[in-house]
C-alpha atoms as a PDB file:
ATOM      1  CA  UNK A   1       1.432 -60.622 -22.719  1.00  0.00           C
ATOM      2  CA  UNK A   2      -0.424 -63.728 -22.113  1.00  0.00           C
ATOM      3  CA  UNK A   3      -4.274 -64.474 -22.779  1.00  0.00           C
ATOM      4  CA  UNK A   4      -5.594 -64.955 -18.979  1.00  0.00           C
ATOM      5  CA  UNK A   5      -7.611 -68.183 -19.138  1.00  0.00           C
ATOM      6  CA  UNK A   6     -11.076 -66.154 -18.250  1.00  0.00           C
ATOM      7  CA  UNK A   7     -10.406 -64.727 -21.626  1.00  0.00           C
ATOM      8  CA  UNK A   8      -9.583 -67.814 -23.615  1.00  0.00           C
ATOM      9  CA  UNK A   9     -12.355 -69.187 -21.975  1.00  0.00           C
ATOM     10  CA  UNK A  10     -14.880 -66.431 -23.139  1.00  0.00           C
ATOM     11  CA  UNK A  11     -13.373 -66.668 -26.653  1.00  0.00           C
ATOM     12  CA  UNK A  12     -14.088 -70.203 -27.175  1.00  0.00           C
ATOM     13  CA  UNK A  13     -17.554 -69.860 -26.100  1.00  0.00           C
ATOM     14  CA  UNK A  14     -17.629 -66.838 -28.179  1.00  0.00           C
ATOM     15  CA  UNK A  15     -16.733 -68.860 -31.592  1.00  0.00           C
ATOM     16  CA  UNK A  16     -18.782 -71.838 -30.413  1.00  0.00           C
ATOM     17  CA  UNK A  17     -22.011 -69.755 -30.061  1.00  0.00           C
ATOM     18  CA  UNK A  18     -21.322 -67.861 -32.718  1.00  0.00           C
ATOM     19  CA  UNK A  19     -20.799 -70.904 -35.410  1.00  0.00           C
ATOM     20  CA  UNK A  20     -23.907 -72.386 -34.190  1.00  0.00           C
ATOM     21  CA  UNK A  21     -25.533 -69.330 -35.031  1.00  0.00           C
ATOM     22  CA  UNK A  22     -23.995 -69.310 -38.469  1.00  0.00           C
ATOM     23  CA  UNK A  23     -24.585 -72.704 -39.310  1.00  0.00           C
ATOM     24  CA  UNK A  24     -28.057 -72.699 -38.526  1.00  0.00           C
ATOM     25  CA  UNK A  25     -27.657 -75.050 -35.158  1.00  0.00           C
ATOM     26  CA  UNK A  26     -29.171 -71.782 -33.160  1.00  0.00           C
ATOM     27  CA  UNK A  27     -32.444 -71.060 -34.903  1.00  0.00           C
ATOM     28  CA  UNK A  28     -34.671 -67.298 -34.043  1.00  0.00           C
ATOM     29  CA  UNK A  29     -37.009 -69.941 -32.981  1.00  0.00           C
ATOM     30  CA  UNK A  30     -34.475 -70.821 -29.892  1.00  0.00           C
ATOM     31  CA  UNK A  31     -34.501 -69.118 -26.623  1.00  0.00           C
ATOM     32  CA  UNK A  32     -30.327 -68.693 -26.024  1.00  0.00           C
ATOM     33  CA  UNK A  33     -30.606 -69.146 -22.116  1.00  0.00           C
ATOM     34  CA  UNK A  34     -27.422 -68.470 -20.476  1.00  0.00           C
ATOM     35  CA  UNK A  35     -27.638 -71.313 -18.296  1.00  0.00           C
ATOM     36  CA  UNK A  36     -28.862 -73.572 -20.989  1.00  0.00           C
ATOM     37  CA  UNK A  37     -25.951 -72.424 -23.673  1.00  0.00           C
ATOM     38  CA  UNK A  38     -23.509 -72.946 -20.868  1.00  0.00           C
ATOM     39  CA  UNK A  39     -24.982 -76.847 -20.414  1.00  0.00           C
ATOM     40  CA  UNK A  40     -25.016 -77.745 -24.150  1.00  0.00           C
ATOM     41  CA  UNK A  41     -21.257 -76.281 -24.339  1.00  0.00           C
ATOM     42  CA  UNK A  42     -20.062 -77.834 -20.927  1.00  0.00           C
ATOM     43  CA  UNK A  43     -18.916 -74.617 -20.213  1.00  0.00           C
ATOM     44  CA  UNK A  44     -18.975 -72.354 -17.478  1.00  0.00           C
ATOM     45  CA  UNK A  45     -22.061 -70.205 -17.184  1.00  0.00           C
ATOM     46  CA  UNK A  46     -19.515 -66.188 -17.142  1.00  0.00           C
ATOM     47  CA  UNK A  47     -17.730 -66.796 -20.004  1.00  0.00           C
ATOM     48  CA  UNK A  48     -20.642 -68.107 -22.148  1.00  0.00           C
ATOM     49  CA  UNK A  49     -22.308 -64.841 -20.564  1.00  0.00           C
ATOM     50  CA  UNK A  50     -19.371 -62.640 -21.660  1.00  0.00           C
ATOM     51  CA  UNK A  51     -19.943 -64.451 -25.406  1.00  0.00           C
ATOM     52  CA  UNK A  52     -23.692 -63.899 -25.425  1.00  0.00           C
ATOM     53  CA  UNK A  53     -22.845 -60.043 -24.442  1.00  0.00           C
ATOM     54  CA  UNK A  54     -20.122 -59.883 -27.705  1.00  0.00           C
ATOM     55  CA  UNK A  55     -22.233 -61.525 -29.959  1.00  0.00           C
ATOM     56  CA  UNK A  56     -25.347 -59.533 -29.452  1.00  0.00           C
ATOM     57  CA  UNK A  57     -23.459 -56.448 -29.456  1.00  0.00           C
ATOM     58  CA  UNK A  58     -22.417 -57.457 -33.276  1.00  0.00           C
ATOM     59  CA  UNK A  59     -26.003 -57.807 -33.906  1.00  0.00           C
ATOM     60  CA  UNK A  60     -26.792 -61.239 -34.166  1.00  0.00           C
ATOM     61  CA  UNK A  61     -28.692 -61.820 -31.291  1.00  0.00           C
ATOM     62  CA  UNK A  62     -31.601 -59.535 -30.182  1.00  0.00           C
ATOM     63  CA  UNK A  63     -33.224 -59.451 -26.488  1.00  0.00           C
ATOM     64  CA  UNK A  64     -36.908 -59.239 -27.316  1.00  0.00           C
ATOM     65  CA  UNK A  65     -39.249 -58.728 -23.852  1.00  0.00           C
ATOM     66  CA  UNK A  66     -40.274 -61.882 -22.969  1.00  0.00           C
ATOM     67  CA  UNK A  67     -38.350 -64.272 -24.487  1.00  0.00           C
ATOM     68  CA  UNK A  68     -35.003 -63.225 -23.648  1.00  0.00           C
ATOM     69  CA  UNK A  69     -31.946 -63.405 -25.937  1.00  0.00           C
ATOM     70  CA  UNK A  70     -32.885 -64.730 -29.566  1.00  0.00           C
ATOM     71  CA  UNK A  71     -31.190 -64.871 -33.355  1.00  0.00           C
ATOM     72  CA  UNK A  72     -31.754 -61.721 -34.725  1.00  0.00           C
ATOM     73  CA  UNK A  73     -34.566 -61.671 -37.651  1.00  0.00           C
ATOM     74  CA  UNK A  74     -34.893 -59.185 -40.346  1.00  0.00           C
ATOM     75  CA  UNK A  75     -37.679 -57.497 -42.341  1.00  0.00           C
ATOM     76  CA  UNK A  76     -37.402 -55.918 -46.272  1.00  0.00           C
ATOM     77  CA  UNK A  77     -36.451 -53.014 -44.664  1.00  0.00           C
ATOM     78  CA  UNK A  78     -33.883 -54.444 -43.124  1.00  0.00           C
ATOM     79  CA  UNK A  79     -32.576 -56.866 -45.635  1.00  0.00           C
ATOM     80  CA  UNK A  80     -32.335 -53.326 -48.049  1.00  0.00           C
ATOM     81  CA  UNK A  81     -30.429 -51.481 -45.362  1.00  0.00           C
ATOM     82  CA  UNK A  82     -27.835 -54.593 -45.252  1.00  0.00           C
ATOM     83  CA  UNK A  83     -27.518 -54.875 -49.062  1.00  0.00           C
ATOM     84  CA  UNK A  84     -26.980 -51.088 -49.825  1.00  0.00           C
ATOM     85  CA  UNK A  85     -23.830 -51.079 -47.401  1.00  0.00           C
ATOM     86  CA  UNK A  86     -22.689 -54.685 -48.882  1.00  0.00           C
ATOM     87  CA  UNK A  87     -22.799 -52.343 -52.227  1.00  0.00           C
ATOM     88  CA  UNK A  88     -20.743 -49.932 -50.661  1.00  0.00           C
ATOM     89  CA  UNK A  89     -18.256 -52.093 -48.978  1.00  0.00           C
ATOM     90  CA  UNK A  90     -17.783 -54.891 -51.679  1.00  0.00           C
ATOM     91  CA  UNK A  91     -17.692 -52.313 -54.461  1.00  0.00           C
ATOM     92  CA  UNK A  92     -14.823 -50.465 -52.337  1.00  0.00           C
ATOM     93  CA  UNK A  93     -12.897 -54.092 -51.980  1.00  0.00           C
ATOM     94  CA  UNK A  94     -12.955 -54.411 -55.503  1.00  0.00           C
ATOM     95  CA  UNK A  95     -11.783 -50.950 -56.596  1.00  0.00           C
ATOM     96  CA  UNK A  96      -8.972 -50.989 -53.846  1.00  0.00           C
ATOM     97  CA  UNK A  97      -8.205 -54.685 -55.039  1.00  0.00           C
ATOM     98  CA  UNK A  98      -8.067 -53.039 -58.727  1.00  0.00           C
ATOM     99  CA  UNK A  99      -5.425 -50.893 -57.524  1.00  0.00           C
ATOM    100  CA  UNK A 100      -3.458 -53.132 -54.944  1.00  0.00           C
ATOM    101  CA  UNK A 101      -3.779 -56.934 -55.893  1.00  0.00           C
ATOM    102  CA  UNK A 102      -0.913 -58.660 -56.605  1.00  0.00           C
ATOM    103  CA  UNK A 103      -0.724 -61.038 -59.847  1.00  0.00           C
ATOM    104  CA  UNK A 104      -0.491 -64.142 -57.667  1.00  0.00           C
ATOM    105  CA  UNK A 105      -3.661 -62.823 -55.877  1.00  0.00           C
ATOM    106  CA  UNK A 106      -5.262 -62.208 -59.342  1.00  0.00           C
ATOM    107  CA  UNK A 107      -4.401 -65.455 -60.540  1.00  0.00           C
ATOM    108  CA  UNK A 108      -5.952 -67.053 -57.154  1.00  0.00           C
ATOM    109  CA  UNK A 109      -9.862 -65.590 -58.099  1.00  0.00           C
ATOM    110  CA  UNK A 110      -9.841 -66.664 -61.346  1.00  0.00           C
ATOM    111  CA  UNK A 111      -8.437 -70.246 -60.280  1.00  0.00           C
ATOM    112  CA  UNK A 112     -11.372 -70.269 -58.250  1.00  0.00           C
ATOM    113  CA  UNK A 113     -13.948 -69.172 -60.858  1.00  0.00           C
ATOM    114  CA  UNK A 114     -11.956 -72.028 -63.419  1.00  0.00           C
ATOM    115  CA  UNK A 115     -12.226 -75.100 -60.858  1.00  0.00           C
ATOM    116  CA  UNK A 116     -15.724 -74.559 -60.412  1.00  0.00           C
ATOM    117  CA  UNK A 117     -18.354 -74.852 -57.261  1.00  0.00           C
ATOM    118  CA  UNK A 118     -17.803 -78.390 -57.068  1.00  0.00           C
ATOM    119  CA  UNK A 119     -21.646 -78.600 -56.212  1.00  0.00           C
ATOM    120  CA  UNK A 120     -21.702 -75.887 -53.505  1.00  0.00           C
ATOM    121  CA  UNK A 121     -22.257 -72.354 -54.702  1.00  0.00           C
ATOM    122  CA  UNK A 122     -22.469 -70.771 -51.624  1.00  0.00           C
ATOM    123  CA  UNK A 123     -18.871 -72.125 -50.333  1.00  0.00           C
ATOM    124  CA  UNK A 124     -17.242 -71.328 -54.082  1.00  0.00           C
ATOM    125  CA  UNK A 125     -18.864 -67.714 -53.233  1.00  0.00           C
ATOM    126  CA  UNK A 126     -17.385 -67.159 -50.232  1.00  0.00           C
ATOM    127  CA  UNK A 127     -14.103 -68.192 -51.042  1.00  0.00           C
ATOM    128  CA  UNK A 128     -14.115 -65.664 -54.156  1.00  0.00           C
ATOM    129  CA  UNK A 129     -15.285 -62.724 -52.071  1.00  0.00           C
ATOM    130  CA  UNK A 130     -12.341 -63.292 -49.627  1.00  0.00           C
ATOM    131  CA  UNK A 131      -9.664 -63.753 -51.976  1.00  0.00           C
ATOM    132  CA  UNK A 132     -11.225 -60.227 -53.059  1.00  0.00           C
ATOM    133  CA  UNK A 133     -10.827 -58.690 -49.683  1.00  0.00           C
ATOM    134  CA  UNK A 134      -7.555 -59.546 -48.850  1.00  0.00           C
ATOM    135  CA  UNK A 135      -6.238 -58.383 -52.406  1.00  0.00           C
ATOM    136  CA  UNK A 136      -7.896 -54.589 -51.306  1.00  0.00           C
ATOM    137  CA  UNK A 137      -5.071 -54.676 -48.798  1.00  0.00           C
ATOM    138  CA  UNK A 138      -6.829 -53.076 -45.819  1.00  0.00           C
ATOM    139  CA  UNK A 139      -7.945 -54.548 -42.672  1.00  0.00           C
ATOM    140  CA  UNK A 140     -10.153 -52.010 -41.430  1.00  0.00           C
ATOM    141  CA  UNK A 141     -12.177 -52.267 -44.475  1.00  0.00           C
ATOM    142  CA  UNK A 142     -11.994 -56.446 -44.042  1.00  0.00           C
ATOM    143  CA  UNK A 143     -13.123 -56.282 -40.868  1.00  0.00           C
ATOM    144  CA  UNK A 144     -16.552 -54.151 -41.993  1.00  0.00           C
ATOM    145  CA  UNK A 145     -17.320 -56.912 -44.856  1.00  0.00           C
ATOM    146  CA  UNK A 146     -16.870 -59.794 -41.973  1.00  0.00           C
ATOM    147  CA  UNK A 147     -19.239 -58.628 -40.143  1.00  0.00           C
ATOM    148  CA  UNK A 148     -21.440 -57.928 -43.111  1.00  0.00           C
ATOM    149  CA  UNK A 149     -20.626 -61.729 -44.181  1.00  0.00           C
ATOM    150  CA  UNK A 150     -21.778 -63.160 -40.911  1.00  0.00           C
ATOM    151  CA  UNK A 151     -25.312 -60.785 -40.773  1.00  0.00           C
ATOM    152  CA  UNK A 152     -25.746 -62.149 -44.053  1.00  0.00           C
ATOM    153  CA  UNK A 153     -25.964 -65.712 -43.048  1.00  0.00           C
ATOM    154  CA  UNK A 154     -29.208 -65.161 -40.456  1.00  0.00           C
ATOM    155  CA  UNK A 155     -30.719 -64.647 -43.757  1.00  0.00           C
ATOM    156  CA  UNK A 156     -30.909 -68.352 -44.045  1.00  0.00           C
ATOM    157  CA  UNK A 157     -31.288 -69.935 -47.356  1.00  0.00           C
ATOM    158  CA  UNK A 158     -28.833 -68.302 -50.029  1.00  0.00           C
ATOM    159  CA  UNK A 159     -29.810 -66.619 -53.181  1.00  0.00           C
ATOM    160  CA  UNK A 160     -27.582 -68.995 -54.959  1.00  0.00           C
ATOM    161  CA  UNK A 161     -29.632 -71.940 -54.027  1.00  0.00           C
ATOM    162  CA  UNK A 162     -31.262 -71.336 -57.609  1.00  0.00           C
ATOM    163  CA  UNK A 163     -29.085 -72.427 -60.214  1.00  0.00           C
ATOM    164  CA  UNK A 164     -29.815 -70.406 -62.421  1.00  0.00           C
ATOM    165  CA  UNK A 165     -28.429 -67.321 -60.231  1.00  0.00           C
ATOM    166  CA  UNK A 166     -25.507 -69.680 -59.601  1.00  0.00           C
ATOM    167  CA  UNK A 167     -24.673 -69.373 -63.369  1.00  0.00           C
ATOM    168  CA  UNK A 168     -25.542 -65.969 -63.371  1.00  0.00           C
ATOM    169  CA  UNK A 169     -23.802 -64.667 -60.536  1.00  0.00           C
ATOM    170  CA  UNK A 170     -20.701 -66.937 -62.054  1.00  0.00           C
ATOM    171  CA  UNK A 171     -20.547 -64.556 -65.192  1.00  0.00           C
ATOM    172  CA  UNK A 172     -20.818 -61.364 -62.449  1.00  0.00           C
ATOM    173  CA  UNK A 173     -17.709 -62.940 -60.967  1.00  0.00           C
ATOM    174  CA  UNK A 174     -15.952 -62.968 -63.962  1.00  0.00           C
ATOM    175  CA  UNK A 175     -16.722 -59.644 -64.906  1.00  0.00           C
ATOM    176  CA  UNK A 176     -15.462 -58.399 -61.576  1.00  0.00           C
ATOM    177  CA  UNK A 177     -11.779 -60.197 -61.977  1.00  0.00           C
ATOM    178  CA  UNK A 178     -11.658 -58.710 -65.923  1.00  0.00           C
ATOM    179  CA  UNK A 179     -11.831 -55.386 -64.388  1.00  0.00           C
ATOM    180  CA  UNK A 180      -9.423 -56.016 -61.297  1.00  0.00           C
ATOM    181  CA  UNK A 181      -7.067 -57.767 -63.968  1.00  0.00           C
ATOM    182  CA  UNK A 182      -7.385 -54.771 -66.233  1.00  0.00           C
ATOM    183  CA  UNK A 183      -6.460 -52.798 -63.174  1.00  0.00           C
ATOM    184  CA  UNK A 184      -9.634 -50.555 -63.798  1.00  0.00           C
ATOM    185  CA  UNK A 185     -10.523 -49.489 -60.348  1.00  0.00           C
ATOM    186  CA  UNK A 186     -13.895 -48.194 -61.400  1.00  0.00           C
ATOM    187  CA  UNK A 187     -14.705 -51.000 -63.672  1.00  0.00           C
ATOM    188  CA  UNK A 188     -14.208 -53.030 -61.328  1.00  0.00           C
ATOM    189  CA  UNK A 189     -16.482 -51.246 -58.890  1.00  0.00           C
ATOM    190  CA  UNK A 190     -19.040 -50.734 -61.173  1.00  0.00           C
ATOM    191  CA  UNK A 191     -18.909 -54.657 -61.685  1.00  0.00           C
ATOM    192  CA  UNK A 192     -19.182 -55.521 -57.645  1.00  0.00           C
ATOM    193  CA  UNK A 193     -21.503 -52.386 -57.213  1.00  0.00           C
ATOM    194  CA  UNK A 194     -23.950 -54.560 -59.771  1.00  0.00           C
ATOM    195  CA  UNK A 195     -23.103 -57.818 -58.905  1.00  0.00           C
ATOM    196  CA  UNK A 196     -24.541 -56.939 -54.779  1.00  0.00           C
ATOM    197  CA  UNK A 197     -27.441 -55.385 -56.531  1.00  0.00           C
ATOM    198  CA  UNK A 198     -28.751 -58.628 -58.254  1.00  0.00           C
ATOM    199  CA  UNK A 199     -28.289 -60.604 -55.390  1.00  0.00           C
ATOM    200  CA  UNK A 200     -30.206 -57.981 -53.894  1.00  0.00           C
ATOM    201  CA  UNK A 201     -32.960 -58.400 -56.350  1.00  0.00           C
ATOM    202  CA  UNK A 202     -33.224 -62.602 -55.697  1.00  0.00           C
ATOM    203  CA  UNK A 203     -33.548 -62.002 -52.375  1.00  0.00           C
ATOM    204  CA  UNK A 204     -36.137 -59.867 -52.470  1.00  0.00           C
ATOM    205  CA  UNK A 205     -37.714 -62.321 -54.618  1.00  0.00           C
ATOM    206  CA  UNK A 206     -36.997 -65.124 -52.349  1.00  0.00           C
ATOM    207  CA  UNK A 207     -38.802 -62.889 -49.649  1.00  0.00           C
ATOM    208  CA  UNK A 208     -41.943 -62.352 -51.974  1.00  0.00           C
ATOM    209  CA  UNK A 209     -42.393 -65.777 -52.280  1.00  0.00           C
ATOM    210  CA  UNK A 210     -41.555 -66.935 -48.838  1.00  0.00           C
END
């Protein structure tokens, strides 16, 4: 059945907005006016609506009384909440991936741990935790860590911005494709289980100090 055009419409404003948002473009310092959004897009002013609608019902936008719609913002409490079910979820992928990866898919995360972050952590990171998810071999389960992924993002600056967690979070890498390679599900869940809680621990620090 064909996408109606309303619809394709609403999804391209939908991605647009939403990889603003990610990027940074939209900061919780903006006001995302409807009519304004709809300008800066050159789109019409329903399906940006519809968008806006999507988008804060995934939590990344937040109507706040008197101001309107704005990029969510989180406190410690919140950052801990987000974390503990990263734990959960990533140490799941891992085990599942322990069990279900194929060699090829195997041989992919540790290619990417071996060529390096080519001077962007961040982007090396998020390429490794993917390949990860898709060797787990369920989609329900990818479609909870991508929405994880994104909340992570309003977060702003990433924990791996210090090299020296770079490094270390290189070796927690490793010690999560030893275990998936071993096909040791609860190594390997022991190793992502720790790995979250670390990064856990930097940003906190990165919190303290502002």
């Amino acid at each position: 059945m064909p996408v109606s055009k309303a619809n394709s419409r609403s999804h391209a404003a939908y991605n647009e907005i939403k990889r603003r948002i990610l990027a940074g473009v939209f900061t919780p310092a903006d006001r995302l006016r409807e009519t304004e959004v709809a300008s800066l897009l050159s789109m019409g002013r329903t399906p940006v609506r519809e968008a806006l609608k999507r988008i804060q019902d995934e939590g990344l936008i937040t109507h706040q009384p008197g101001r309107g719609l704005v990029i969510t913002t989180m406190d410690q409490q919140e950052v801990g909440e987000l974390y503990a079910m990263r734990e959960v979820l990533e140490s799941a992928a891992a085990g599942l991936a322990a069990r279900h990866a194929s060699d090829v898919e195997i041989l992919h995360m540790q290619a990417i741990l071996d060529e390096g972050d080519g001077g962007d952590p961040v982007a090396q990171n998020l390429r490794f935790h993917q390949a990860i998810y898709a060797a787990a071999h369920n989609r329900y389960l990818l479609r909870s860590l991508q929405s994880l992924t994104d909340t992570t993002y309003l977060l702003g600056r990433s924990t791996l911005a210090e090299p020296a967690r770079a490094r270390v979070s290189n070796t927690e890498h490793q010690a999560i494709v030893d275990a998936i390679r071993a096909r040791d599900p609860a190594a390997a869940e022991a190793a992502a289980r720790h790995h979250i809680h670390q990064a856990l621990l930097e940003r906190l620090k990165m919190l303290r100090q502002g």
